[in-house]
PDB file of N, CA and C in Angstrom:
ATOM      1  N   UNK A   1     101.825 153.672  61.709  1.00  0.00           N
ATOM      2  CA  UNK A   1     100.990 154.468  62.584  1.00  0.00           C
ATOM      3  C   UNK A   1     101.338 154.210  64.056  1.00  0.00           C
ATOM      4  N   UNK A   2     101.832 152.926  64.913  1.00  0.00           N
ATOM      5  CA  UNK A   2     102.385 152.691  66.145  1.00  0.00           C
ATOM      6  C   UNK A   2     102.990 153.329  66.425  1.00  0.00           C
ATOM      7  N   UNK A   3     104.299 153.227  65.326  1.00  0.00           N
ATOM      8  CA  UNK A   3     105.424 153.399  65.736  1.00  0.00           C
ATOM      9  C   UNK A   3     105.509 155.632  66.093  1.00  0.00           C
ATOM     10  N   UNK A   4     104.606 156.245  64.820  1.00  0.00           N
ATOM     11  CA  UNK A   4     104.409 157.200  64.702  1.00  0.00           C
ATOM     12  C   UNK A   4     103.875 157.653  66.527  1.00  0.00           C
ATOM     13  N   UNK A   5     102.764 157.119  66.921  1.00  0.00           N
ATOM     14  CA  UNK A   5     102.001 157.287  68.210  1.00  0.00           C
ATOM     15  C   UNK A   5     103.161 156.910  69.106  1.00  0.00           C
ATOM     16  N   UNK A   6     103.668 156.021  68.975  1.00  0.00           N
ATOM     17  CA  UNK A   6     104.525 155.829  70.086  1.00  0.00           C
ATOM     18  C   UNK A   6     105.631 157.027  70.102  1.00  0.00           C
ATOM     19  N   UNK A   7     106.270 157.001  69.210  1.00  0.00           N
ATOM     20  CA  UNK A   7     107.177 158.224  69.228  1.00  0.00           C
ATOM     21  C   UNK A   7     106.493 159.286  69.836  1.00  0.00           C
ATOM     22  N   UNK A   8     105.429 160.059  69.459  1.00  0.00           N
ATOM     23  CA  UNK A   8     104.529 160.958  69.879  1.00  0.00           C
ATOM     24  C   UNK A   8     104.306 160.796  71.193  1.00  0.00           C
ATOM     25  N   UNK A   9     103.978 159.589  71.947  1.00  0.00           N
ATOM     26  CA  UNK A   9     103.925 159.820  73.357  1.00  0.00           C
ATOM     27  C   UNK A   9     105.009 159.780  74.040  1.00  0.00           C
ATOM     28  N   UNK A  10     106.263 159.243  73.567  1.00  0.00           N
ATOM     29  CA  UNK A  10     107.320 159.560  74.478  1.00  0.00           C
ATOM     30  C   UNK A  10     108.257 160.616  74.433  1.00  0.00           C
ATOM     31  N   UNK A  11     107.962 161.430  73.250  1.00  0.00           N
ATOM     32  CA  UNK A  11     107.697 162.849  73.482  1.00  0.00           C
ATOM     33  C   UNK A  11     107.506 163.487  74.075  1.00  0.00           C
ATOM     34  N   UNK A  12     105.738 163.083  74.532  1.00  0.00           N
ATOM     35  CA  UNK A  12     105.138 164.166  75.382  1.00  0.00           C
ATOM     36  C   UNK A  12     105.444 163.486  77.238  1.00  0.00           C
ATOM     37  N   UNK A  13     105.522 162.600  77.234  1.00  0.00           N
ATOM     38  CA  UNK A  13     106.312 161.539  78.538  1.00  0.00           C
ATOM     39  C   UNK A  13     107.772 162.674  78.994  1.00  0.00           C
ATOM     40  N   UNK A  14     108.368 162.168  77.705  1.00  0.00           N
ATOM     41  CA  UNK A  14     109.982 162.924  78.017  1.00  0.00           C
ATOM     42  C   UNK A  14     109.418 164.476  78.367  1.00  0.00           C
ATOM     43  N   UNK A  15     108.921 165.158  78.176  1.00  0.00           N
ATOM     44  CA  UNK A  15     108.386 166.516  77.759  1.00  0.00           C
ATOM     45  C   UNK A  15     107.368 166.668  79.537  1.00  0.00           C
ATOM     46  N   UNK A  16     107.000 165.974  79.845  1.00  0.00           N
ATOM     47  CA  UNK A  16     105.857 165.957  81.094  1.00  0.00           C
ATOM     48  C   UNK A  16     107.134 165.733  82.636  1.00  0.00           C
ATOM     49  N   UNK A  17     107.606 164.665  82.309  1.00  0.00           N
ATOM     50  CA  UNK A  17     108.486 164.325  83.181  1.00  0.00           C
ATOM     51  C   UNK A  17     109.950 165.644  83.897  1.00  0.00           C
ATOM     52  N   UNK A  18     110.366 165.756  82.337  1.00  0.00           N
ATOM     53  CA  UNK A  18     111.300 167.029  82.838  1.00  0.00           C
ATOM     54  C   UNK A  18     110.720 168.512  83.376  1.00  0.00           C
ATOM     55  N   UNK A  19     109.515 168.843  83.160  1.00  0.00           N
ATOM     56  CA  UNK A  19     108.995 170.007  84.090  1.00  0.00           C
ATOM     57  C   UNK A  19     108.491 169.616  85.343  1.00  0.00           C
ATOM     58  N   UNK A  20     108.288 168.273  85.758  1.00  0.00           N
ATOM     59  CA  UNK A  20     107.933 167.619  87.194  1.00  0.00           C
ATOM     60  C   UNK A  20     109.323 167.952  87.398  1.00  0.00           C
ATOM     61  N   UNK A  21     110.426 167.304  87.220  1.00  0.00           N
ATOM     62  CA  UNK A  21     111.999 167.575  87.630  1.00  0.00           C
ATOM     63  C   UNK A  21     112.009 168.784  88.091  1.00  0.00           C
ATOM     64  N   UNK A  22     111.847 169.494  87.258  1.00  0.00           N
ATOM     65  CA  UNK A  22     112.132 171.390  87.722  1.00  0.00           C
ATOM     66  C   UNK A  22     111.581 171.601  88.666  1.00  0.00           C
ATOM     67  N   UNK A  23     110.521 171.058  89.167  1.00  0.00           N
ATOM     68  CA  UNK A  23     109.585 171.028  90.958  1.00  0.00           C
ATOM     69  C   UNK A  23     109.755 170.716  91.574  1.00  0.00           C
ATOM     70  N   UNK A  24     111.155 169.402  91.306  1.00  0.00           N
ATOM     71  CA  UNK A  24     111.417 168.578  92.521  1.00  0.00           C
ATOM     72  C   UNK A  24     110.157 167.299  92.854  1.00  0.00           C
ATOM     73  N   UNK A  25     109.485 167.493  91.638  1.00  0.00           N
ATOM     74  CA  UNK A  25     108.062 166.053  91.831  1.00  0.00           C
ATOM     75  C   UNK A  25     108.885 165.044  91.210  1.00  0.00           C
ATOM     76  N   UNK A  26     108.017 164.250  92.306  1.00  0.00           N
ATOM     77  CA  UNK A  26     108.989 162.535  91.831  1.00  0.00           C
ATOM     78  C   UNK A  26     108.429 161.686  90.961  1.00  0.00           C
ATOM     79  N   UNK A  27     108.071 161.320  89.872  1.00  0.00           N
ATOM     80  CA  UNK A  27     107.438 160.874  88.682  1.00  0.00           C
ATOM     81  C   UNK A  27     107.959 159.740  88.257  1.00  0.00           C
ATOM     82  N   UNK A  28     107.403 158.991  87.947  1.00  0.00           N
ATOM     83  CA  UNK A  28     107.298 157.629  87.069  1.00  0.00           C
ATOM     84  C   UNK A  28     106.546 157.451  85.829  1.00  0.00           C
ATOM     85  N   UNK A  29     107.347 157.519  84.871  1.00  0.00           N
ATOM     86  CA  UNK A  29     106.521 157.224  83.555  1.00  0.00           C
ATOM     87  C   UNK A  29     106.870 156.096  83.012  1.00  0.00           C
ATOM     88  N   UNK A  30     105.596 155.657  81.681  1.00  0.00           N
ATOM     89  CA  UNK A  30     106.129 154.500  80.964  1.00  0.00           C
ATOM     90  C   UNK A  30     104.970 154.808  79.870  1.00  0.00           C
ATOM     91  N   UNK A  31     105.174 153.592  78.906  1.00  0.00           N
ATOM     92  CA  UNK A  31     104.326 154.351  77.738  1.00  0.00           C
ATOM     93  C   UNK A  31     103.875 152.649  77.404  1.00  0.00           C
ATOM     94  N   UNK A  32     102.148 152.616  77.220  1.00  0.00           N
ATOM     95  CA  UNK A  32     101.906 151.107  76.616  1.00  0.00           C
ATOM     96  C   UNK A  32     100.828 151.237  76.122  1.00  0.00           C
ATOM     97  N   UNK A  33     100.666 150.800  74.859  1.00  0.00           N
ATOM     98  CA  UNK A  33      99.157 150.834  74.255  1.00  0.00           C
ATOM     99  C   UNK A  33      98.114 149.719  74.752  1.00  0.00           C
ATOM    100  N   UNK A  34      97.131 150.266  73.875  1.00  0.00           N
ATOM    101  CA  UNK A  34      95.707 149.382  74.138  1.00  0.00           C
ATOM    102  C   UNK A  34      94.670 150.091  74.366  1.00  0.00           C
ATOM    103  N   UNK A  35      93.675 149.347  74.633  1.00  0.00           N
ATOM    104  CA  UNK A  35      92.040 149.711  75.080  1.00  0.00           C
ATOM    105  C   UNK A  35      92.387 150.998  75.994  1.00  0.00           C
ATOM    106  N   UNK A  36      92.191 152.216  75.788  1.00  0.00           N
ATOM    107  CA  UNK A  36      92.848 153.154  77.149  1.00  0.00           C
ATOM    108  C   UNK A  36      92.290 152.498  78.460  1.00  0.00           C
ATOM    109  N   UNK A  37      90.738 152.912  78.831  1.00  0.00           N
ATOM    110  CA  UNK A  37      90.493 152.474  80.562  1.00  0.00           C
ATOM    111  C   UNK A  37      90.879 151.124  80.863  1.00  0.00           C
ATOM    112  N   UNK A  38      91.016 149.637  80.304  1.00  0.00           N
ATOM    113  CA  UNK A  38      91.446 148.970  80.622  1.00  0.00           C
ATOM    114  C   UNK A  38      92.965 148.787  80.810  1.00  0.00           C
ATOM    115  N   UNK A  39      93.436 149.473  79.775  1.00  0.00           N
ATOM    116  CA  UNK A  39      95.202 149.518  80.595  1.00  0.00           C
ATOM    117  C   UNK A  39      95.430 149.976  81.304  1.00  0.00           C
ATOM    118  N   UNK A  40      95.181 151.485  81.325  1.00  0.00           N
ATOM    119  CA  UNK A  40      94.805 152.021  82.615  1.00  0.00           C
ATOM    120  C   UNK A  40      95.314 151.440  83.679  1.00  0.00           C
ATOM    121  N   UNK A  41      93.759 150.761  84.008  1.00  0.00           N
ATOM    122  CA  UNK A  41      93.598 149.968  85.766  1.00  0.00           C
ATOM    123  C   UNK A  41      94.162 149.032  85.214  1.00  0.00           C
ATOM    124  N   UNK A  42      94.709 148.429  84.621  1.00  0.00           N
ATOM    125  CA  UNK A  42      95.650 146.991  84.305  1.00  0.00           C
ATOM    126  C   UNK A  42      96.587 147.883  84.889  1.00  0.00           C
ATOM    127  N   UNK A  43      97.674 148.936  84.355  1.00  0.00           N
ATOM    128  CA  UNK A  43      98.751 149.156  85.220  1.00  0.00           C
ATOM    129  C   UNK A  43      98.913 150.340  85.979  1.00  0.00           C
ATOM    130  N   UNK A  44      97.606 150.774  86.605  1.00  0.00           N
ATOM    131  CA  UNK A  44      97.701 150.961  88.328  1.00  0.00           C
ATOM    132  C   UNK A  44      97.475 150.052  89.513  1.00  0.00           C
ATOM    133  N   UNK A  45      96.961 148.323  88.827  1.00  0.00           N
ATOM    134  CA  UNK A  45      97.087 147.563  89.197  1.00  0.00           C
ATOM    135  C   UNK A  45      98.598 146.368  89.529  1.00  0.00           C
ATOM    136  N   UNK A  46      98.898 147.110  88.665  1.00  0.00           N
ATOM    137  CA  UNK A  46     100.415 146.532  89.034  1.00  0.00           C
ATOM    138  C   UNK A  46     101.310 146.816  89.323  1.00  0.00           C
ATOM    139  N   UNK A  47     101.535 148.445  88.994  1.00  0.00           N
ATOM    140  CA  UNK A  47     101.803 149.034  89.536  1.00  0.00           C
ATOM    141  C   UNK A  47     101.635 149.845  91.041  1.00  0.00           C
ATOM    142  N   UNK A  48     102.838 150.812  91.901  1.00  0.00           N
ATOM    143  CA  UNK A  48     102.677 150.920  92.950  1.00  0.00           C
ATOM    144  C   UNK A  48     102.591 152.686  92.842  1.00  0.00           C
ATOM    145  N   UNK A  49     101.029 152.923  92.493  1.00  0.00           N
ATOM    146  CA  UNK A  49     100.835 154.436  92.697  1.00  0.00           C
ATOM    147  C   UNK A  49     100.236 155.363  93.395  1.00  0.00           C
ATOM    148  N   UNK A  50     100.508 156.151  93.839  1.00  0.00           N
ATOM    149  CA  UNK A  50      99.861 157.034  94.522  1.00  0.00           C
ATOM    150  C   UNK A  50      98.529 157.874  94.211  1.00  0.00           C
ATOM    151  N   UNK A  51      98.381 157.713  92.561  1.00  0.00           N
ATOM    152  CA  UNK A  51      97.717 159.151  91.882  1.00  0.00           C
ATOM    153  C   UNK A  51      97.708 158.633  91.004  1.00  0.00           C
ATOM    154  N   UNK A  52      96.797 158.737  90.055  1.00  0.00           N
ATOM    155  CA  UNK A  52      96.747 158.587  88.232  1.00  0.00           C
ATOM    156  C   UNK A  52      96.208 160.133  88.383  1.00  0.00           C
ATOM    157  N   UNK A  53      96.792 160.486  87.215  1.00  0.00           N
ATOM    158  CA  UNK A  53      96.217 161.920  86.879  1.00  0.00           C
ATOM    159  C   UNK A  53      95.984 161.672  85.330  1.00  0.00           C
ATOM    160  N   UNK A  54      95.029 162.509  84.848  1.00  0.00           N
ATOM    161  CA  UNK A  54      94.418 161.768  83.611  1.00  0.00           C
ATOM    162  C   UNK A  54      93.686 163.436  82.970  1.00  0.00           C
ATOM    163  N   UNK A  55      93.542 163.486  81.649  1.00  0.00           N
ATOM    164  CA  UNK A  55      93.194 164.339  81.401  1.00  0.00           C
ATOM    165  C   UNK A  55      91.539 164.613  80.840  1.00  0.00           C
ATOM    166  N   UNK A  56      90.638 165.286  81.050  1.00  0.00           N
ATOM    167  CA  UNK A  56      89.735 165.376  80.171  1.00  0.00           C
ATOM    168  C   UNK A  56      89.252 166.000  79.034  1.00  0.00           C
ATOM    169  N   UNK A  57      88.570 165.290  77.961  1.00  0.00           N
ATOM    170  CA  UNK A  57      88.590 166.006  76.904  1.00  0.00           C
ATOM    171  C   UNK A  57      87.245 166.906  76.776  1.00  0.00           C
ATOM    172  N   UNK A  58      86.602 166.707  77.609  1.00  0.00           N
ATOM    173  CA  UNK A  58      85.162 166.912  77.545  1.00  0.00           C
ATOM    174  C   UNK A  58      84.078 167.181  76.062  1.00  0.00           C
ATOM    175  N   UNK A  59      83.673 165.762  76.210  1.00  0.00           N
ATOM    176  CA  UNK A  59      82.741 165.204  75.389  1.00  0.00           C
ATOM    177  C   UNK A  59      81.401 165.929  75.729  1.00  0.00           C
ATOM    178  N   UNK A  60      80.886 166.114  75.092  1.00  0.00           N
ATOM    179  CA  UNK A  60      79.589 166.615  74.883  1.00  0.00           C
ATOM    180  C   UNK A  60      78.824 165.654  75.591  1.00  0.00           C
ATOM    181  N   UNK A  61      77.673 165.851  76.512  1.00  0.00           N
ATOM    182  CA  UNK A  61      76.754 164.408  77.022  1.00  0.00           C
ATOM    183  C   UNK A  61      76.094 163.524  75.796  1.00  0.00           C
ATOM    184  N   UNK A  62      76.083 163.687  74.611  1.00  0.00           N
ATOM    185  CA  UNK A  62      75.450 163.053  73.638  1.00  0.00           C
ATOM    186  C   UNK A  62      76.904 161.939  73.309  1.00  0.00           C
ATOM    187  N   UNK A  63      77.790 162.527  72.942  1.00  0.00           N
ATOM    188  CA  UNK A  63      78.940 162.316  72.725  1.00  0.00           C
ATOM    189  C   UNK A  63      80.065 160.813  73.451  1.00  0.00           C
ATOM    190  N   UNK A  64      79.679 161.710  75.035  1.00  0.00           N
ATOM    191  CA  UNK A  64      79.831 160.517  76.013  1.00  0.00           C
ATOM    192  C   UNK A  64      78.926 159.340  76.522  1.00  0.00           C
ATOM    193  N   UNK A  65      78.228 159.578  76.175  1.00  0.00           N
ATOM    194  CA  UNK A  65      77.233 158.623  76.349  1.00  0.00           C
ATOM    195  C   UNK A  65      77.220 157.315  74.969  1.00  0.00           C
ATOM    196  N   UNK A  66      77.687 157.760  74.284  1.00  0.00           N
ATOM    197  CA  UNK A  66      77.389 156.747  73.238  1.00  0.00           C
ATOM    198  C   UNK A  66      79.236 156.327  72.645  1.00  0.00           C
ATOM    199  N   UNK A  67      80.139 157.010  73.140  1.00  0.00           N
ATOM    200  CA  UNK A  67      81.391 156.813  72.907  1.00  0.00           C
ATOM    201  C   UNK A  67      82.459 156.098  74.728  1.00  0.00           C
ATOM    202  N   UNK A  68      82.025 156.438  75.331  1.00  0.00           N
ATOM    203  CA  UNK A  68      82.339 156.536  76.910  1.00  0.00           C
ATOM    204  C   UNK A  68      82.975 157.742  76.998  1.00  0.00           C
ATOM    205  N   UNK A  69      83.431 157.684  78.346  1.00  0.00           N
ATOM    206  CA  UNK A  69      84.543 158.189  78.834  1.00  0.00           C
ATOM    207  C   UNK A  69      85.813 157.800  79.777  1.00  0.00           C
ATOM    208  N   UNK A  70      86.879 157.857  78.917  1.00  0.00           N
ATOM    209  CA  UNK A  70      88.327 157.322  79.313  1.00  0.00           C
ATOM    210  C   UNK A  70      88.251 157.770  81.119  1.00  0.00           C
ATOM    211  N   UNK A  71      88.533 158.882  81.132  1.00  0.00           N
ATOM    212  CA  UNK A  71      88.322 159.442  82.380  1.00  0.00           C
ATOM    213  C   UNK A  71      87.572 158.862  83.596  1.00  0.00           C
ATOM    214  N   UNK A  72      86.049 158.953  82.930  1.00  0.00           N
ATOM    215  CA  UNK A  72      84.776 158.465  83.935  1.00  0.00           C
ATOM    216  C   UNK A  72      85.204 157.041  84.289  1.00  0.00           C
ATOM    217  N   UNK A  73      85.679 156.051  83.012  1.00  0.00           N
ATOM    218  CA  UNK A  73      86.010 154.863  83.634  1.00  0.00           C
ATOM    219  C   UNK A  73      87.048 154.034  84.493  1.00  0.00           C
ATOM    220  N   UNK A  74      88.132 155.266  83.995  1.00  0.00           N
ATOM    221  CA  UNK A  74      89.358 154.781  85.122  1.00  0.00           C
ATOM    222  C   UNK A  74      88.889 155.414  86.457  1.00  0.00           C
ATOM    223  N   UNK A  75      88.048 156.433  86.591  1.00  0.00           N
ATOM    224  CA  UNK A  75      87.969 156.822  87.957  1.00  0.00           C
ATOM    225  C   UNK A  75      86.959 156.104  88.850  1.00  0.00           C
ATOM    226  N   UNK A  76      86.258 155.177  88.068  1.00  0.00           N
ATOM    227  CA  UNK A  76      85.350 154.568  88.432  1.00  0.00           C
ATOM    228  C   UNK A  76      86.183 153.193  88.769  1.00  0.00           C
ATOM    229  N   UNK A  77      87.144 152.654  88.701  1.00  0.00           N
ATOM    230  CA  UNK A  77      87.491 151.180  88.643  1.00  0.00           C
ATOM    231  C   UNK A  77      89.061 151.630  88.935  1.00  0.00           C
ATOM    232  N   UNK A  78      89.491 152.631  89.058  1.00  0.00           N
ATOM    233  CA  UNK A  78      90.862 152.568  89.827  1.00  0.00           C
ATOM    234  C   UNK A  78      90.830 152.317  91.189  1.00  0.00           C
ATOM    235  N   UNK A  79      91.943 151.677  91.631  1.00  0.00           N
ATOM    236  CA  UNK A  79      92.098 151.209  93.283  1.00  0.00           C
ATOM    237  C   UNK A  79      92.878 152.702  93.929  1.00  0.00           C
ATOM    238  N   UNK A  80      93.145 153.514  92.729  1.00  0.00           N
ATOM    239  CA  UNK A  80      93.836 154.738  93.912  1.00  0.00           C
ATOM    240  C   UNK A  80      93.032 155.983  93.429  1.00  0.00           C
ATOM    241  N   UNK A  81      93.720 156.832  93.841  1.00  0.00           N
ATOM    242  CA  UNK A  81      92.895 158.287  93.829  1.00  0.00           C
ATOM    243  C   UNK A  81      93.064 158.626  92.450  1.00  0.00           C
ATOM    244  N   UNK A  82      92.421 159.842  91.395  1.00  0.00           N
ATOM    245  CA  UNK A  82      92.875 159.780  90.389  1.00  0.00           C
ATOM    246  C   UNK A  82      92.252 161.544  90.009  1.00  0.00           C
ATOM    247  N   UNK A  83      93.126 162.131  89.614  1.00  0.00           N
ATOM    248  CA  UNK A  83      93.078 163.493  89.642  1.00  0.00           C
ATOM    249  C   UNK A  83      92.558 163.697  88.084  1.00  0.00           C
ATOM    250  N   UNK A  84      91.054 164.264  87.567  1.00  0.00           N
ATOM    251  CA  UNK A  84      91.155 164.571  86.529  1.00  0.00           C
ATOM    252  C   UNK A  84      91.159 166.349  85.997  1.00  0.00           C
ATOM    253  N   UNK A  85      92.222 166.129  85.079  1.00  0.00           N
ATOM    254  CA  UNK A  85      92.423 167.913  84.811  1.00  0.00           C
ATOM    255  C   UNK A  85      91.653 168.327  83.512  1.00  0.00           C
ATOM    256  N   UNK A  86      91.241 168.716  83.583  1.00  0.00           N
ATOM    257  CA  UNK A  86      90.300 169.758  82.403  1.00  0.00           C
ATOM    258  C   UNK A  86      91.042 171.105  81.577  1.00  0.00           C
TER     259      UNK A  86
END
């Protein structure tokens, strides 16, 4: 199942990165599991970024409230700006 997910995100990495290229946007990717919001701010913390951009899935308020939200918490505890797209 890792190895499956991992393949799958560097997929969509390889796949995200080359249409930034076609814009001339300058991008940095990398791919690492775990707890999502804590890796997260673990590596925009160690990293040197300008932007996290992050997606939302939008949870129902019953939903988020009793599951979190990935989103709500990196934007809440990131040190940089963080763009969420819907």
């Amino acid at each position: 199942m890792v190895e499956v997910s991992a393949e799958a995100g560097a997929n969509i990495l390889a796949d995200a990165e080359a249409r930034a290229k076609t814009e001339d946007v300058q991008v940095e990717t990398f791919l690492t599991m775990g707890e999502a919001v804590g890796t997260i701010i673990e590596a925009s913390k160690n990293g040197k970024f300008d932007l996290i951009v992050i997606g939302a899935r939008g949870l129902s308020p019953i939903k988020e409230i009793l599951l979190g939200s990935v989103s709500h918490g990196v934007t809440i505890h990131a040190r940089c700006p963080v763009l969420v797209v819907k």
